[in-house]
Every structure is written in structure tokens, then in C-alpha cells.
C-alpha atoms as a PDB file:
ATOM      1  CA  UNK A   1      11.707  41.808 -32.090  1.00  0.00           C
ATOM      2  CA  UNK A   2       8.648  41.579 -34.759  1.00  0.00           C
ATOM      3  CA  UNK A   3       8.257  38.455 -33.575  1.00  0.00           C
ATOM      4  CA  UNK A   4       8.320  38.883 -29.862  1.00  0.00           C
ATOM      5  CA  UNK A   5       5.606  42.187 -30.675  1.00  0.00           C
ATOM      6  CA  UNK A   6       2.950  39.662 -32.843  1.00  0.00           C
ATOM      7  CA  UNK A   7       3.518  36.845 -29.877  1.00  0.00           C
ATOM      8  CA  UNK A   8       2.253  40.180 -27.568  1.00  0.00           C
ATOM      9  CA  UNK A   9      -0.953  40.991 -29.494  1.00  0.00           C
ATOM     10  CA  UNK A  10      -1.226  37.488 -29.700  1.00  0.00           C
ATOM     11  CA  UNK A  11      -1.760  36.135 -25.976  1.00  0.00           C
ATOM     12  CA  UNK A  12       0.429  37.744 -23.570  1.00  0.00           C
ATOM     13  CA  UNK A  13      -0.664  39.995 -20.584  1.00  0.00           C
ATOM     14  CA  UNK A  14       3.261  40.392 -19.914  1.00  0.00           C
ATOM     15  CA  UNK A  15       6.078  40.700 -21.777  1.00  0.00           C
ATOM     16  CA  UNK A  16       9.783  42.115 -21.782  1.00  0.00           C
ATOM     17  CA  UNK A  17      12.124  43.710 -24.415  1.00  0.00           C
ATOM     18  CA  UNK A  18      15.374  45.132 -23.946  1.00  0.00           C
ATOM     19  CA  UNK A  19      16.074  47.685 -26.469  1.00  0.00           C
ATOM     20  CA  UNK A  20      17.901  50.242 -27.602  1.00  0.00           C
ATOM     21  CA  UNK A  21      17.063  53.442 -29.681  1.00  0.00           C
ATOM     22  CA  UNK A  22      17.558  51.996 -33.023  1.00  0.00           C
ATOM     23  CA  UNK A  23      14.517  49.479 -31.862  1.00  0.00           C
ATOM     24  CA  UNK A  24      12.070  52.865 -31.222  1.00  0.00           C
ATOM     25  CA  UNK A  25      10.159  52.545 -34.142  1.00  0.00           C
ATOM     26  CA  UNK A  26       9.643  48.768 -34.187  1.00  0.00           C
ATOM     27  CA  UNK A  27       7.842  49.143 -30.609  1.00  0.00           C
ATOM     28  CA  UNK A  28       6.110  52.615 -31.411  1.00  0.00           C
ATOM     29  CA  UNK A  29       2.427  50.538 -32.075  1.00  0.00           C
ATOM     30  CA  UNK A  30       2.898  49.412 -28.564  1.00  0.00           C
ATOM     31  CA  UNK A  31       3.422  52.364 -26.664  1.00  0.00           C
ATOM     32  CA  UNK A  32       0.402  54.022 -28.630  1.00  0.00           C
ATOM     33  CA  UNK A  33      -2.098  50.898 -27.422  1.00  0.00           C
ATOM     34  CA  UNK A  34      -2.167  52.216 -23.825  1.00  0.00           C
ATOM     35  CA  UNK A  35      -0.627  49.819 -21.942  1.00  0.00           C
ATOM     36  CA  UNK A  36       0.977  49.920 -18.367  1.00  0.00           C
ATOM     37  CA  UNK A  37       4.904  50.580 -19.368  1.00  0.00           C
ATOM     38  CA  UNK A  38       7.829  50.110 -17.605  1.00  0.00           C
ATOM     39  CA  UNK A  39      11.039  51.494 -18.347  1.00  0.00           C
ATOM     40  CA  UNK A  40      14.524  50.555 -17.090  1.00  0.00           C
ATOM     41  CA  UNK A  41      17.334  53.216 -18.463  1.00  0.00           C
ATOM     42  CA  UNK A  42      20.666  51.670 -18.479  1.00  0.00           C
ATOM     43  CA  UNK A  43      22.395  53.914 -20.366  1.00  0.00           C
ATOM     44  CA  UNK A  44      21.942  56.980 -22.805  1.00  0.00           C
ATOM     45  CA  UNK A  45      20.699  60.676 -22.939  1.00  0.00           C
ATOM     46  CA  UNK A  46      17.148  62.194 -24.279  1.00  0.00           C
ATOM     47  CA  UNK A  47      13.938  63.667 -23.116  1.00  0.00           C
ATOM     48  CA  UNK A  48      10.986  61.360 -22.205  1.00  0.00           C
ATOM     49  CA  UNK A  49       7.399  63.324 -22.873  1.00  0.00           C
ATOM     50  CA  UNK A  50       4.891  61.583 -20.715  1.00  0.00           C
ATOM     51  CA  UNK A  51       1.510  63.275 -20.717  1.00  0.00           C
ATOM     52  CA  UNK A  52       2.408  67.136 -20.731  1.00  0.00           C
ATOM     53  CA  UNK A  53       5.465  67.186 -18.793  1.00  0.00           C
ATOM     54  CA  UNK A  54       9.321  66.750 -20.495  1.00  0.00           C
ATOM     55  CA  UNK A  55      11.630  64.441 -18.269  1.00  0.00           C
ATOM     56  CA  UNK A  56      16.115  63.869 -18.963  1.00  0.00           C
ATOM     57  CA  UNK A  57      16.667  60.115 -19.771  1.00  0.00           C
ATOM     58  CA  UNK A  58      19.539  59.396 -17.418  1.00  0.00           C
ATOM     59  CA  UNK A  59      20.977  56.117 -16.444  1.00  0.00           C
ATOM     60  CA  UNK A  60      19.256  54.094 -14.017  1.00  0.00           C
ATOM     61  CA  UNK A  61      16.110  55.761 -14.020  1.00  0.00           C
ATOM     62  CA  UNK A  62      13.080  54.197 -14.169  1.00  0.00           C
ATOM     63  CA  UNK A  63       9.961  55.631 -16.140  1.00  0.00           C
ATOM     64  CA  UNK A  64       6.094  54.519 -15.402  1.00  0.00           C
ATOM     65  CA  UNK A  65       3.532  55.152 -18.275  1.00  0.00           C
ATOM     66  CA  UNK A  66       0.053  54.672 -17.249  1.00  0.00           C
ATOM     67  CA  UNK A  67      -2.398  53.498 -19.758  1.00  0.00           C
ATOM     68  CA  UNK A  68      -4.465  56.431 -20.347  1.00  0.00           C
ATOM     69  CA  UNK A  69      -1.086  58.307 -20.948  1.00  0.00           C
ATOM     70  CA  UNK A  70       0.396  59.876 -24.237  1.00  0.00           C
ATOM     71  CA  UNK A  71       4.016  60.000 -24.026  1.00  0.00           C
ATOM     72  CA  UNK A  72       6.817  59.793 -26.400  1.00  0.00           C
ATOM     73  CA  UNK A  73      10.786  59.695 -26.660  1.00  0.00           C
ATOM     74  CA  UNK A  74      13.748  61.411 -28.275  1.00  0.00           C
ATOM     75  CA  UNK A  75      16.910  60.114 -28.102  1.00  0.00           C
ATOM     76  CA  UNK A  76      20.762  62.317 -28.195  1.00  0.00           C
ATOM     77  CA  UNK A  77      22.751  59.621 -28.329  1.00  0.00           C
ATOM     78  CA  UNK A  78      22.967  55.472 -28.277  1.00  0.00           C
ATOM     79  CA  UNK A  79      20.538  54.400 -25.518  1.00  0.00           C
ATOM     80  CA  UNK A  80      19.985  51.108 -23.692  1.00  0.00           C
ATOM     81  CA  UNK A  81      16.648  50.365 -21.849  1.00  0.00           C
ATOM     82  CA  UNK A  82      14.699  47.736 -20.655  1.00  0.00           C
ATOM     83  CA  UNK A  83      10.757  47.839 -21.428  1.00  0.00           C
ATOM     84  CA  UNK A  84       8.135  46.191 -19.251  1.00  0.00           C
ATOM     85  CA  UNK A  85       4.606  45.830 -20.602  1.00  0.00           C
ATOM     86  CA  UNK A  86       1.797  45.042 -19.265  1.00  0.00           C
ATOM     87  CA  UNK A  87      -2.025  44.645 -20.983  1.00  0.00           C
ATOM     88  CA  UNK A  88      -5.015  46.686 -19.605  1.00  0.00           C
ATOM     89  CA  UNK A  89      -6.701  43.508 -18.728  1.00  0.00           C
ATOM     90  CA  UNK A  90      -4.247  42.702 -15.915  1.00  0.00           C
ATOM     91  CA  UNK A  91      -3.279  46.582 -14.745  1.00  0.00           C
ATOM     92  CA  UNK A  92      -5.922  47.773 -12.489  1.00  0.00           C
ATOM     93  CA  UNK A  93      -5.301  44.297 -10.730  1.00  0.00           C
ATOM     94  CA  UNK A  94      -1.571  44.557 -10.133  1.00  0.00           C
ATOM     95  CA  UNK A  95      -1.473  47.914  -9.264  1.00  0.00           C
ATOM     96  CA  UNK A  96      -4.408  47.524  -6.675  1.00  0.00           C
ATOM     97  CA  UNK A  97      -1.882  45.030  -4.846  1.00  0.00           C
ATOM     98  CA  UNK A  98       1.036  47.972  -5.030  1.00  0.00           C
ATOM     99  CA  UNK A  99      -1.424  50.128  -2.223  1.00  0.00           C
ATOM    100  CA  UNK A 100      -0.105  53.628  -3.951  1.00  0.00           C
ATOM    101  CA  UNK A 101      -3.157  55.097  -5.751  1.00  0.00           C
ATOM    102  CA  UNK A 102      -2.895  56.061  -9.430  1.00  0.00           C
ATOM    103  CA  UNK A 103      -2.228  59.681  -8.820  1.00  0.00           C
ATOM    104  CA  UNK A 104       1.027  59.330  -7.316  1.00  0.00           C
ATOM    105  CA  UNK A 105       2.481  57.665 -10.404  1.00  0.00           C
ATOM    106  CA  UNK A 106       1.298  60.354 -12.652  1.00  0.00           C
ATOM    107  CA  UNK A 107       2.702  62.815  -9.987  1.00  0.00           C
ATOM    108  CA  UNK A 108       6.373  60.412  -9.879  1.00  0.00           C
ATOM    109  CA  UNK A 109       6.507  59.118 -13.659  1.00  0.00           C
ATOM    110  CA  UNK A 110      10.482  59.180 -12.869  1.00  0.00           C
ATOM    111  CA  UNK A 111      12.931  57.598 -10.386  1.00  0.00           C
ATOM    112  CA  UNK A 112      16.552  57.140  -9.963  1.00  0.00           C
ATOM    113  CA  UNK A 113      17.413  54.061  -8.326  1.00  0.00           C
ATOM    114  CA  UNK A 114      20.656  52.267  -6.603  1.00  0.00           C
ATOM    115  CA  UNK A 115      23.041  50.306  -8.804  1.00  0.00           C
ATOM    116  CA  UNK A 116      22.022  47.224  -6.824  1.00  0.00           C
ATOM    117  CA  UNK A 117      18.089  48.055  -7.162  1.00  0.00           C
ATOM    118  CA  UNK A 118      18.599  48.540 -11.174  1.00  0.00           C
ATOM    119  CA  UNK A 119      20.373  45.416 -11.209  1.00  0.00           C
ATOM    120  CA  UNK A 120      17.774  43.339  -9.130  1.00  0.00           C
ATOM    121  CA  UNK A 121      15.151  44.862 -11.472  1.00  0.00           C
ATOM    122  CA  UNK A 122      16.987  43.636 -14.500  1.00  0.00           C
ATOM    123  CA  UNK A 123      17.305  40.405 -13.178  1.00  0.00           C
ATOM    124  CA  UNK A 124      13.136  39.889 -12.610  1.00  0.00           C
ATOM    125  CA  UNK A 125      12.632  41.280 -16.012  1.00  0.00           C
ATOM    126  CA  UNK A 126      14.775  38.672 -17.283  1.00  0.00           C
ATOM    127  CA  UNK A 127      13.509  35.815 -15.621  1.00  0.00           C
ATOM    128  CA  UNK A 128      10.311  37.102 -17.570  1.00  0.00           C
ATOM    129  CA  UNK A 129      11.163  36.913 -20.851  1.00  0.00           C
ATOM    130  CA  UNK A 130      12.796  33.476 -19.760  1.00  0.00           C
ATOM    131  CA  UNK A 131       9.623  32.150 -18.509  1.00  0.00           C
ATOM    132  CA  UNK A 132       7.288  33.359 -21.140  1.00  0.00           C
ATOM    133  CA  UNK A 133       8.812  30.765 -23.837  1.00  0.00           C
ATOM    134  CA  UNK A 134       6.492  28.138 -21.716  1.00  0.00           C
ATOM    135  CA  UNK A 135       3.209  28.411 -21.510  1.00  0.00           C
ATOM    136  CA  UNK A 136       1.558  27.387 -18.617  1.00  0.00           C
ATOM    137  CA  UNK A 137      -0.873  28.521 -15.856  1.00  0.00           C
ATOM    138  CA  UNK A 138       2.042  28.014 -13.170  1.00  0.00           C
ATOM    139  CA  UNK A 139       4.700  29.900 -15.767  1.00  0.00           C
ATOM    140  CA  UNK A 140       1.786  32.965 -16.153  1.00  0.00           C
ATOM    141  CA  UNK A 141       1.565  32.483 -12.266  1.00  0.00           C
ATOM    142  CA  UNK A 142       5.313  33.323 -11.599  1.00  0.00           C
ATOM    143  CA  UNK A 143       5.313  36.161 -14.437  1.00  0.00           C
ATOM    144  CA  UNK A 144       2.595  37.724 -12.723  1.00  0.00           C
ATOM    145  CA  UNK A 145       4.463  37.341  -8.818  1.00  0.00           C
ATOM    146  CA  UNK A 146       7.508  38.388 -10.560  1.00  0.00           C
ATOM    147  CA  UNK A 147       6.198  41.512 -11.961  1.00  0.00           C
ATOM    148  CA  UNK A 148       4.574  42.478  -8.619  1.00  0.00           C
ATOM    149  CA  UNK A 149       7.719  42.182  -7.030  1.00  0.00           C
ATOM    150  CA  UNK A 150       8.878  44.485  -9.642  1.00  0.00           C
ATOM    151  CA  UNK A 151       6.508  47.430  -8.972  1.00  0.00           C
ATOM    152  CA  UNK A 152       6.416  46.799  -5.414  1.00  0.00           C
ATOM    153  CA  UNK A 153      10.195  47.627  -5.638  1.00  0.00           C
ATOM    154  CA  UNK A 154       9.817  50.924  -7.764  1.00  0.00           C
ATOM    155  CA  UNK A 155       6.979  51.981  -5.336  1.00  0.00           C
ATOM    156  CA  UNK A 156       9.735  51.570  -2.616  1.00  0.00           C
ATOM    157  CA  UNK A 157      11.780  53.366  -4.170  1.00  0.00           C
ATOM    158  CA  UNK A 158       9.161  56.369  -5.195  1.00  0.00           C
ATOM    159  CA  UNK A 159       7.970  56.319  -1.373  1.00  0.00           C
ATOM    160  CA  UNK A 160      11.587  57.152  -0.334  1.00  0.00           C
ATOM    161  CA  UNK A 161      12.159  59.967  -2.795  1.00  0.00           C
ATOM    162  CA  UNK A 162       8.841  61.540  -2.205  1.00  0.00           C
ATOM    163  CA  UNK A 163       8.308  63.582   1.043  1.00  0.00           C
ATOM    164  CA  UNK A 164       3.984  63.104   0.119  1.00  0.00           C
ATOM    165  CA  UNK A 165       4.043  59.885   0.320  1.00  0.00           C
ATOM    166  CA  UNK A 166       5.572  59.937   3.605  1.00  0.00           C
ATOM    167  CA  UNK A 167       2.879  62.214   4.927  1.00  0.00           C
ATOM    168  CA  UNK A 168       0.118  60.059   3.553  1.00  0.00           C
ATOM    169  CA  UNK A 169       1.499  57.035   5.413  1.00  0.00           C
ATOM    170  CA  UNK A 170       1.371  58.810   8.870  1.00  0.00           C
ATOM    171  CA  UNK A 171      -1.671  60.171   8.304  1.00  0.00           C
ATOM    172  CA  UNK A 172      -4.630  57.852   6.890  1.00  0.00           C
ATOM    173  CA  UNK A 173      -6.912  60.042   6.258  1.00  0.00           C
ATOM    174  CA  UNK A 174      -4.892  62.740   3.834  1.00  0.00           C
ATOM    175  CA  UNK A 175      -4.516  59.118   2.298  1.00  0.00           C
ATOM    176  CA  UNK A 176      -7.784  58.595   1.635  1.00  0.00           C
ATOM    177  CA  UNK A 177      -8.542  62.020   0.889  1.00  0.00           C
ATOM    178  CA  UNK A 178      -5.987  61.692  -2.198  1.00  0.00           C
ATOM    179  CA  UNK A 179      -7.848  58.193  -2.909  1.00  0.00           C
ATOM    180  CA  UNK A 180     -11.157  59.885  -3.056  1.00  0.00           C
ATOM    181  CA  UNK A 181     -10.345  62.821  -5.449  1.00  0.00           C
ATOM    182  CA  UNK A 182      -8.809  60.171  -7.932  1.00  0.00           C
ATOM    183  CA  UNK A 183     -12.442  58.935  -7.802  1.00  0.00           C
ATOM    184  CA  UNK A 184     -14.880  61.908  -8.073  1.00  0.00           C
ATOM    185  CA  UNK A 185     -12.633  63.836  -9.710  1.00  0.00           C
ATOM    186  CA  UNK A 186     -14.456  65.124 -12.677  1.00  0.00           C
ATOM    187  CA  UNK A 187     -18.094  65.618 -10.457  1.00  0.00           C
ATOM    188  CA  UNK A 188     -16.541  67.045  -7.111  1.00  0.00           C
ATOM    189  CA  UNK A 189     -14.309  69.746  -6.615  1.00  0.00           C
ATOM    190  CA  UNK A 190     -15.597  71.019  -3.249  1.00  0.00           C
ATOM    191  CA  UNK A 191     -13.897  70.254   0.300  1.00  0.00           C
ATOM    192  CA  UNK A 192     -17.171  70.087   2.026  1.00  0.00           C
ATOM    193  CA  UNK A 193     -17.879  66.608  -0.322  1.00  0.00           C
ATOM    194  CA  UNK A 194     -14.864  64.973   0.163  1.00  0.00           C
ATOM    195  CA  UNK A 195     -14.810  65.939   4.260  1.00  0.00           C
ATOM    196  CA  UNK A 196     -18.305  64.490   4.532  1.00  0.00           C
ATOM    197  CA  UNK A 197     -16.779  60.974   2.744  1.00  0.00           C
ATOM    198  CA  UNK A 198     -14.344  61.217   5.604  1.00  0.00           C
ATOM    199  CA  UNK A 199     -16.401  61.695   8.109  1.00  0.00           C
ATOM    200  CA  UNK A 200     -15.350  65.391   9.672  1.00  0.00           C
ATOM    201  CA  UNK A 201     -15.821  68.541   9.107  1.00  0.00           C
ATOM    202  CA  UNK A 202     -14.543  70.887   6.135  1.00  0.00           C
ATOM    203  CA  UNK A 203     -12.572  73.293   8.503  1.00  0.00           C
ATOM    204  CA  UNK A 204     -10.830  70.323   9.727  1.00  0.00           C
ATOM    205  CA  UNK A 205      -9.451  68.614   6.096  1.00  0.00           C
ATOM    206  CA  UNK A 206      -8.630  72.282   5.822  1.00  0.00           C
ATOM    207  CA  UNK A 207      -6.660  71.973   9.249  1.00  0.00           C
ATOM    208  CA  UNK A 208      -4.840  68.953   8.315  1.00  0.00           C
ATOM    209  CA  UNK A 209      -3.814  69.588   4.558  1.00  0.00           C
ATOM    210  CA  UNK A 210      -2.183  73.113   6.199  1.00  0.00           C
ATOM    211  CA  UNK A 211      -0.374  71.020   8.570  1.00  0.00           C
ATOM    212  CA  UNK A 212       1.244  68.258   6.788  1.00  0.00           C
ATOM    213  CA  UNK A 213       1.015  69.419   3.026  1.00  0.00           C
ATOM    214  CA  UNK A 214       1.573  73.514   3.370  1.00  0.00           C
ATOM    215  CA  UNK A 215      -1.385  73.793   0.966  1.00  0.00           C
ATOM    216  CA  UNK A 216      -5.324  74.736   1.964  1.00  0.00           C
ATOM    217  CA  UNK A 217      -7.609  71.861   0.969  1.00  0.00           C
ATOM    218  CA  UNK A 218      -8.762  73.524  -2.010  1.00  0.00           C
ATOM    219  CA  UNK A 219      -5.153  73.504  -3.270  1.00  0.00           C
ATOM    220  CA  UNK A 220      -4.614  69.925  -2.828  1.00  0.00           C
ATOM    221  CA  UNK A 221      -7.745  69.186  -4.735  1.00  0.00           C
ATOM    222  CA  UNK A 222      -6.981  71.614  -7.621  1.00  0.00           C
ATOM    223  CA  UNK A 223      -3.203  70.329  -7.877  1.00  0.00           C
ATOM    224  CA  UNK A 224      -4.790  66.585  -8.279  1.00  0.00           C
ATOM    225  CA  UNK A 225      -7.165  67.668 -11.244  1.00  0.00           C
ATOM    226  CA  UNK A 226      -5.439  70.158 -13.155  1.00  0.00           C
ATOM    227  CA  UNK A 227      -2.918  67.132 -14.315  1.00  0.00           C
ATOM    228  CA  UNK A 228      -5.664  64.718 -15.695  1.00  0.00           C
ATOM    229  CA  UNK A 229      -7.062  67.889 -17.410  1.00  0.00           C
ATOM    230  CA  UNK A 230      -3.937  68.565 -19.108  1.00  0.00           C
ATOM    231  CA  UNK A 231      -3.874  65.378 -20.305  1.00  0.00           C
ATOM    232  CA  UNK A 232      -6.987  65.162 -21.571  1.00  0.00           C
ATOM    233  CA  UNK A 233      -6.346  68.075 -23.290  1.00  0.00           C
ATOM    234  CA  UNK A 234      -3.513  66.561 -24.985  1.00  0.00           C
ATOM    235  CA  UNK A 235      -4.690  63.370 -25.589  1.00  0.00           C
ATOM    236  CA  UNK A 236      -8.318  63.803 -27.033  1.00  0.00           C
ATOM    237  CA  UNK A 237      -9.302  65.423 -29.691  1.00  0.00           C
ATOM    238  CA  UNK A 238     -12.741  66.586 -28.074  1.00  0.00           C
ATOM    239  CA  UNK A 239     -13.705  70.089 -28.039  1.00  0.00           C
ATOM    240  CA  UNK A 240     -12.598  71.841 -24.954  1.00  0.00           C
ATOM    241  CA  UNK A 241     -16.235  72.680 -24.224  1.00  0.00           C
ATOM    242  CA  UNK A 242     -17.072  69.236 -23.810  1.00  0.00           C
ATOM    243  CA  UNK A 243     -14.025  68.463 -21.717  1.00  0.00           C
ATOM    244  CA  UNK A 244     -15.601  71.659 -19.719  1.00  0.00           C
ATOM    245  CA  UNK A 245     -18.711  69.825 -19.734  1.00  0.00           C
ATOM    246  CA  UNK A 246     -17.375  66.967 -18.808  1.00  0.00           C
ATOM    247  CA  UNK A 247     -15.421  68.115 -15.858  1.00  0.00           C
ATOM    248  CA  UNK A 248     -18.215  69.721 -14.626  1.00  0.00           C
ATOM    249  CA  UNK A 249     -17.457  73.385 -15.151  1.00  0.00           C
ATOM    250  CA  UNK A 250     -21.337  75.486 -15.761  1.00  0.00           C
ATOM    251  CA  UNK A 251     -19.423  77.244 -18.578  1.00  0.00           C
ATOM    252  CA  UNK A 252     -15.923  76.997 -21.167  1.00  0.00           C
ATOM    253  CA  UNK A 253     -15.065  80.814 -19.259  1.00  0.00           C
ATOM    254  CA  UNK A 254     -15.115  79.355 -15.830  1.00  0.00           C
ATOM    255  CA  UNK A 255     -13.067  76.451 -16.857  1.00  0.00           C
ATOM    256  CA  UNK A 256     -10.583  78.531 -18.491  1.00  0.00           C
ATOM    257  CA  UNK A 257     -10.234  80.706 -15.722  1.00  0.00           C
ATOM    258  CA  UNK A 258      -9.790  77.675 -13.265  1.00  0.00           C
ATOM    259  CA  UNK A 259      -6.743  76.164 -16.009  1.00  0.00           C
ATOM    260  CA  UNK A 260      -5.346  79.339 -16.612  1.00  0.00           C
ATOM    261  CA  UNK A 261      -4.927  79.835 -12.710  1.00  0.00           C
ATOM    262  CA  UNK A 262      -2.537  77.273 -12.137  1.00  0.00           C
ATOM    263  CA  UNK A 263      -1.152  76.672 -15.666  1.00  0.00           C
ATOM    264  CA  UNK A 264      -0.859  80.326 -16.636  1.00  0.00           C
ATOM    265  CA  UNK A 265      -2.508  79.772 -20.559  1.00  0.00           C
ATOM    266  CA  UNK A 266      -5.844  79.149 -21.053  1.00  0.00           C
ATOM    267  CA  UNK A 267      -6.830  75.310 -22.468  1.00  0.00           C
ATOM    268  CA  UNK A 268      -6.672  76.667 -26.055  1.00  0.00           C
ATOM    269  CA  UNK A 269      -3.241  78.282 -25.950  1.00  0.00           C
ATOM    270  CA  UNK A 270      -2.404  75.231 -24.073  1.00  0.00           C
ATOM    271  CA  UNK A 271      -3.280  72.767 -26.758  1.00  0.00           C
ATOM    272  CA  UNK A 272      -1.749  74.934 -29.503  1.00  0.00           C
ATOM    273  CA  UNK A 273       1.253  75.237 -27.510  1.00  0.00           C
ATOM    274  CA  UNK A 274       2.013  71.180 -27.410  1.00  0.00           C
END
């Protein structure tokens, strides 16, 4: 395993390790270096922390851990899993060729899956670690394939289990409304801005999100922030001011006021809580 973790840092964008909870603490510098991880559950019992929500290890479950995410895991009894890892360098790209955005995996960190799926996914992630003892351009070639197969095949499965996802396939345009708050985020929380990058009117987003997602506009928008501002708040140790600031907020009061809404504790009782 040390050796498999120094080959890692070394020179690979990919690499596989199956595990069990007695191995935790020989991969814990890994899974603090913000890389894309995959995890395959095969058996055992615990709680998986990943960014400010508390998820059940269960069998056949698969976890996603995005790079900018702190997470951690506890173990209650003798636990198998399967670990996926992929480098920053080489995430943005394979997840771009997945076609969900970001925000749905941080919304769906956890899936349970089919006996057959969990075994198919095993398989892949074994022809992996098979194929990165050579190294070649057409080996990194076939690593790469093979790991797009394998998150293509966990988005499947997310798409079924989520009735959003569903919605934003029939209807383009909530689609790229979700795309678009992912990317102004922190400047833009306004449904006039985002209507105007789709090209109609305010009144009609508004129209729309009450149609197919139950929620006004404004809703939608707020329940896509206030996750990456939990996490931030978690995982920096910059004053909550600044993440104000940074968020765009005129003032900490307003901010608070906006967290506290849909959290119920302000940012400070927030942090102290976790």
C-alpha cells in the first residue's frame, strides 16, 4: 500500500486501492490532497462526513468526493471498499465528458447500486490497477476510457434515483439555469441575471422552476449556494466576514441572516457546531 501511495505522488493521474478499514490511516494524506474520490462499499457499517452532511456506509453504495471537499470516515465494524482516485489535473476534463454539472454530485455524494452494477464497477477498477503496472501512452489511454466508463455508469445510476435530474433532462433550460448558478455563484444571486443569460424574462424562470421543481426561482438559487457556503465554512479557516465579502453580501448581518434562513444557526454557531 505505501508503495502503491509514493508510485501516486509520483506520476499517476489514476490509481486504484481496495481497502479495508484497518488501511484508513495509510491513505488519510490522500484524501486530504483534494482529489476526485471514488468509493465502492462492499461491505461494512459507519458514517461517511463529506462536506457538512453525515451519510450510513452500507453495502454497495457508492460515495463521490469532489476535490474542493472535506470529508472524513468512521468505521463500526470490519469494512471493505474500493477507492478510485483521480488527480486535479485530469478532473475537470473527465467530468466535463459525464454532461452532469458539479452541483448535482455535491447534491448526490451517495448511491446504492444493483449487485450486477457494483460488480461491473469492480471489474473496471480492476482492470485499472492491472493496467497501471505498464506504462504507456496507449495503457494511460485505456485507464482514462475505463474510468469514464466508470462515472458515466454512477451518473446513470444517480440520474435514475434522482427525480431533478429527470426534470433537467426534459427541460433544457432549468438545465442551464442550474449550469449557470454553479458559475456566478458567489457574484449573482438575483433571478433577473440569470433569466437575462437565458434569454426570457424573470417572471417566466419564475414560471418554470414553480412548475417542474415546486420551488420559486429564488429558492432554487438559494438551495444551490447555501451548500458551497457551508462548505466553505467548514473547510477554510477565513474569517466569516471575508467569506461574506467574498460571496458578495454588503455586510456579515445580511449574510447571516441569509445562512441562518435556510440553515437555522447563524455561520458562527455553525462553525462551532462542526
Amino acid at each position: 500500500m505505501k508503495k502503491i501511495i509514493e508510485q501516486y505522488n509520483a506520476d499517476n493521474n489514476i490509481i486504484y486501492f481496495e481497502c479495508c478499514d484497518r488501511d484508513i490511516y495509510k491513505i488519510e494524506t490522500l484524501l486530504k490532497q483534494g482529489f476526485l474520490s471514488i468509493f465502492l462499499f462492499e461491505k461494512g457499517n459507519g458514517s461517511h462526513r463529506i462536506g457538512a452532511e453525515e451519510y450510513p456506509i452500507r453495502k454497495r453504495q457508492v460515495h463521490v468526493v469532489l476535490p474542493s471537499q472535506i470529508h472524513s470516515l468512521k468505521f463500526t465494524e470490519p469494512t471493505l471498499f474500493h477507492l478510485l482516485v483521480i488527480s486535479k489535473g485530469i478532473c475537470k476534463e473527465i467530468l466535463g465528458s459525464i454532461q452532469i454539472p458539479r452541483i448535482v454530485y455535491q447534491k448526490y455524494p451517495i448511491v446504492s447500486i444493483s449487485k450486477e452494477t457494483f460488480e461491473l464497477l469492480i471489474r473496471e477498477c480492476r482492470d485499472i490497477e492491472f493496467e497501471m503496472l505498464e506504462h504507456s501512452c496507449v495503457m494511460q489511454y485505456i485507464i482514462y476510457s475505463k474510468t469514464k466508463i466508470i462515472l458515466q455508469t454512477i451518473s446513470r445510476e444517480i440520474r435514475k434515483t434522482s427525480g431533478d435530474l429527470q426534470v433537467y433532462d426534459q427541460h433544457p433550460v432549468l438545465f442551464m439555469f442550474l449550469v449557470l448558478i454553479r458559475k456566478h455563484f458567489k457574484e449573482e444571486r438575483s433571478v433577473s441575471f440569470y433569466a437575462g443569460h437565458l434569454g426570457i424574462t424573470a417572471n417566466y424562470l419564475n414560471v418554470l422552476c414553480k412548475k417542474h421543481l415546486k420551488k420559486t426561482a429564488s429558492v432554487v438559487i438559494d438551495l444551490a449556494i447555501i451548500p458551497m457556503i457551508k462548505e466553505e465554512i467548514i473547510s477554510s479557516d477565513d474569517l466569516l466576514v471575508n467569506i461574506a465579502y467574498d460571496y458578495s453580501f454588503q455586510n456579515y448581518v445580511h449574510f447571516s441572516r441569509y445562512f441562518k434562513k435556510y440553515v437555522g444557526l447563524s455561520p458562527t454557531a455553525y462553525r462551532k457546531q462542526l
